[in-house]
C-alpha atoms as a PDB file:
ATOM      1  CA  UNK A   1      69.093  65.077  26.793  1.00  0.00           C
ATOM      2  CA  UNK A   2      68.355  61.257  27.931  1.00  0.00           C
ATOM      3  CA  UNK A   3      66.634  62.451  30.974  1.00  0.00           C
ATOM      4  CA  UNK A   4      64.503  65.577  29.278  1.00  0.00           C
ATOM      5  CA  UNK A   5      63.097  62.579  26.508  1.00  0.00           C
ATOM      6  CA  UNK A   6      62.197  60.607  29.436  1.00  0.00           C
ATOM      7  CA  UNK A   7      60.367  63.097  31.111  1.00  0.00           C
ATOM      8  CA  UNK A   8      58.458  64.285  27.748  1.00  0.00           C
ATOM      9  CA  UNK A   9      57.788  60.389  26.636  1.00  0.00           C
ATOM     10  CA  UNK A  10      56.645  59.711  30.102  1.00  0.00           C
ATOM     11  CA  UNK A  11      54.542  62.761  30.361  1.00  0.00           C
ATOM     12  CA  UNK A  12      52.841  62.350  27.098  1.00  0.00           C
ATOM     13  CA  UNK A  13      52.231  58.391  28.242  1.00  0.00           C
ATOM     14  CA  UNK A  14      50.064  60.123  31.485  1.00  0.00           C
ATOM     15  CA  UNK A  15      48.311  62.560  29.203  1.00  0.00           C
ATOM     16  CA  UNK A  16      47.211  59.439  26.646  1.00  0.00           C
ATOM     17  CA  UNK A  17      45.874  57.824  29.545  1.00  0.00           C
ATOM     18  CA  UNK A  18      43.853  60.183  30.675  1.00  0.00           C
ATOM     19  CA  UNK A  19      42.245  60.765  27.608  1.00  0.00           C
ATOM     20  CA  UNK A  20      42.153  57.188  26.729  1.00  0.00           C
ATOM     21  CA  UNK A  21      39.899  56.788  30.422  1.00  0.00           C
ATOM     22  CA  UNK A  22      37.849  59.300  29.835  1.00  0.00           C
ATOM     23  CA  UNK A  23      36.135  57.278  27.574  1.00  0.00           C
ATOM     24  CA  UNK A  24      34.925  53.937  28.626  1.00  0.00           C
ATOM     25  CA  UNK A  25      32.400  51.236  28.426  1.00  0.00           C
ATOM     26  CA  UNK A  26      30.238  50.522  31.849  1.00  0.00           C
ATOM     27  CA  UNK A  27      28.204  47.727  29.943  1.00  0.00           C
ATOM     28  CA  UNK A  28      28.173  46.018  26.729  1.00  0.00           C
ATOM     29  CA  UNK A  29      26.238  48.147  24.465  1.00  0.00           C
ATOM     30  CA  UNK A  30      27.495  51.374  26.016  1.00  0.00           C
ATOM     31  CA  UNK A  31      30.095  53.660  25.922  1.00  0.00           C
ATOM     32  CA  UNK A  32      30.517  56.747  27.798  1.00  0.00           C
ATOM     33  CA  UNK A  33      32.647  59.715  27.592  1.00  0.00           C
ATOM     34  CA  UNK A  34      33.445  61.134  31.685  1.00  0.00           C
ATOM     35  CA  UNK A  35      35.421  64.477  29.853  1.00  0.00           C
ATOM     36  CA  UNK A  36      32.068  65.262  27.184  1.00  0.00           C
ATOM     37  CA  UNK A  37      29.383  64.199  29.599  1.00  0.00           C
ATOM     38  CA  UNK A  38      27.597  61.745  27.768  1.00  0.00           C
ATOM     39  CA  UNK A  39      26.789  58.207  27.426  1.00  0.00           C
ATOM     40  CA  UNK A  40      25.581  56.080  24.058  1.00  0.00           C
ATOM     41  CA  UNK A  41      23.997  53.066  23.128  1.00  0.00           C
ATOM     42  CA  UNK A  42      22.918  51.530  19.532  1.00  0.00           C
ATOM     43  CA  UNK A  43      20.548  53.929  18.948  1.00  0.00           C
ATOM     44  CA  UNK A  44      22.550  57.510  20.161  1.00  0.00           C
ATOM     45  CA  UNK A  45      23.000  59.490  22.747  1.00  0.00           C
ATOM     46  CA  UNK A  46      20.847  57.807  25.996  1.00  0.00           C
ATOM     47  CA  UNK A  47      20.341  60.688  28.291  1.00  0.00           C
ATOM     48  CA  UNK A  48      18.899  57.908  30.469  1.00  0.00           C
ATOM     49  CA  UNK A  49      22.503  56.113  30.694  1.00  0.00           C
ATOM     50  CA  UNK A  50      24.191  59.167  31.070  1.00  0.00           C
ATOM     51  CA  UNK A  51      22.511  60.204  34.072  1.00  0.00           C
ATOM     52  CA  UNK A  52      22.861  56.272  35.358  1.00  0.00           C
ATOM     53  CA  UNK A  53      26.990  55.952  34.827  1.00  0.00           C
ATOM     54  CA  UNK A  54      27.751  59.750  34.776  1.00  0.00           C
ATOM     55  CA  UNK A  55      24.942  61.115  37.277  1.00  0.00           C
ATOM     56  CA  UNK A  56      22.575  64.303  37.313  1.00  0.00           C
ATOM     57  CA  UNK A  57      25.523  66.817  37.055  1.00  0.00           C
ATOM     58  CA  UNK A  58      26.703  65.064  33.758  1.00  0.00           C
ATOM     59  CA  UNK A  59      23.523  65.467  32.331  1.00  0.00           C
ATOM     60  CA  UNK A  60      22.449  68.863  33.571  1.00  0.00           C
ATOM     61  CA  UNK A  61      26.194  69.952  32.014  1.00  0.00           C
ATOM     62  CA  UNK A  62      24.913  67.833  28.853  1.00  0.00           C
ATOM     63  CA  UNK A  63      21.304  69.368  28.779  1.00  0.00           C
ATOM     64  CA  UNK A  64      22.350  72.988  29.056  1.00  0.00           C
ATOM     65  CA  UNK A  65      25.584  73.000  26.207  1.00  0.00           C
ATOM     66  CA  UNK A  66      22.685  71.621  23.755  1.00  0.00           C
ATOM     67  CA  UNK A  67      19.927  73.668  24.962  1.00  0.00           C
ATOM     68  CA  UNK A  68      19.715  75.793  21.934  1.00  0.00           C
ATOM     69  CA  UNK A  69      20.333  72.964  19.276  1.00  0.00           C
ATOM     70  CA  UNK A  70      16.636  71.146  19.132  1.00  0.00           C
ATOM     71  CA  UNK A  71      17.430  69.397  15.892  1.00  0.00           C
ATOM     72  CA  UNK A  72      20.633  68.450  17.555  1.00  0.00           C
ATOM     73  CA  UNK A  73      21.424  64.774  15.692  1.00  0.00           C
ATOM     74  CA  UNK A  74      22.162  62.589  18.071  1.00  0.00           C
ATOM     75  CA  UNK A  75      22.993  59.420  16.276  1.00  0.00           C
ATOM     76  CA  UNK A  76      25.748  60.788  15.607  1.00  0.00           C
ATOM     77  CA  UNK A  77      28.617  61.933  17.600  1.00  0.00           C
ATOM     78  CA  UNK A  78      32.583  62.197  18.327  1.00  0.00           C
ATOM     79  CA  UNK A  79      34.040  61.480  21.744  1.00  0.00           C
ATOM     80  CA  UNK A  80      36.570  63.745  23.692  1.00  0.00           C
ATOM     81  CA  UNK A  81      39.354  61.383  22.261  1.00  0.00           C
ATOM     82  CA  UNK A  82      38.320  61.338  18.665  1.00  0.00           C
ATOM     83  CA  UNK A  83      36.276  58.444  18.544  1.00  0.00           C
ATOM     84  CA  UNK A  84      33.499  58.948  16.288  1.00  0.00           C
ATOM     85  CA  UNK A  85      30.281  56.389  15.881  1.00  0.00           C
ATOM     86  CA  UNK A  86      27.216  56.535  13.832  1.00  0.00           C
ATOM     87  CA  UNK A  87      24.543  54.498  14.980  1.00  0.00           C
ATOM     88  CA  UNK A  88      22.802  54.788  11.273  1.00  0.00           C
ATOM     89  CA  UNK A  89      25.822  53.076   9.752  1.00  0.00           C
ATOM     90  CA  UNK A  90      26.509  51.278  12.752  1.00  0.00           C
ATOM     91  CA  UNK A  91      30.304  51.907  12.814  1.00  0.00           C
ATOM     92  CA  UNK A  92      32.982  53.740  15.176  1.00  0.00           C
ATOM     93  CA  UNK A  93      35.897  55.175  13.469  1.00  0.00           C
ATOM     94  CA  UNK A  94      39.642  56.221  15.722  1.00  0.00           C
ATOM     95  CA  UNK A  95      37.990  59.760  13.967  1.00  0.00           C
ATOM     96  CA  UNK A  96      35.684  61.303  11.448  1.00  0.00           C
ATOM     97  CA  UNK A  97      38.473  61.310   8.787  1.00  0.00           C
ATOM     98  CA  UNK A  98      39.140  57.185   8.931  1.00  0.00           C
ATOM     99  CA  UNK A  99      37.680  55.142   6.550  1.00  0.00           C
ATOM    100  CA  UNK A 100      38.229  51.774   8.826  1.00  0.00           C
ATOM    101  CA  UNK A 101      35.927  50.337  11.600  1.00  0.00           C
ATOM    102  CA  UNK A 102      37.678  50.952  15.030  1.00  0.00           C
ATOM    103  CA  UNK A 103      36.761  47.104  15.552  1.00  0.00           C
ATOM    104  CA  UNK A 104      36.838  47.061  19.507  1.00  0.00           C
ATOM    105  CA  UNK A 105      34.296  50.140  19.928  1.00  0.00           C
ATOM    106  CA  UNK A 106      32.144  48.791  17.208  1.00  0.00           C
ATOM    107  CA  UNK A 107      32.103  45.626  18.641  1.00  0.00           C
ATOM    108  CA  UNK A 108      31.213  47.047  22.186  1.00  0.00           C
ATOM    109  CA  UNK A 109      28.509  49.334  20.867  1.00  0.00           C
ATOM    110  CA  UNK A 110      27.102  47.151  18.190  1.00  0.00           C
ATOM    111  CA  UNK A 111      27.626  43.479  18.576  1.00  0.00           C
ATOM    112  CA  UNK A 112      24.728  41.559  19.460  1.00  0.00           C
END
């Protein structure tokens, strides 16, 4: 039993990570998502940094899932782990259903 809730609790730790990583920040006012293919500054989605820290394949993968949304909003959006910003309010939240600022990604995206 001892061993089995090691394996889970260490499993789950791995899995956490890699979620957690997938989102990251190359430079202060950015934050970038590796698993969504995007990257974000103040203003929204930057196709310009996501082709810089993700490359051409991020953005072509980025370009053709929003093809067919032209009045796609992109000042406001949720990252692959729940993080959700909106540059309007200039505020991250852990997720669309918390009423708190997640300080540290604010901060990063919005700080002067």
């Amino acid at each position: 039993m001892k061993k089995t809730l090691l394996i889970v609790t260490t499993f789950l730790g791995f899995a956490t990570m890699a979620s957690a990583s997938s989102v990251y920040s190359p430079d202060k006012g950015i934050i970038c998502d590796k698993k969504a293919h995007f990257c974000v500054d103040s203003y929204g989605i930057s196709l310009a940094y996501t082709k810089e820290y993700l490359g051409q394949k991020a953005l072509d993968r980025f370009n053709k899932v929003t093809d067919n949304q032209k009045d796609m909003d992109l000042t406001s959006f949720t990252f692959s782990n729940g993080l959700d910003c909106d540059t309007k309010k200039k505020i991250c939240k852990k997720s669309k259903w918390d009423d708190n600022a997640d300080k540290h990604w604010t901060n990063i995206l919005f700080a002067k």
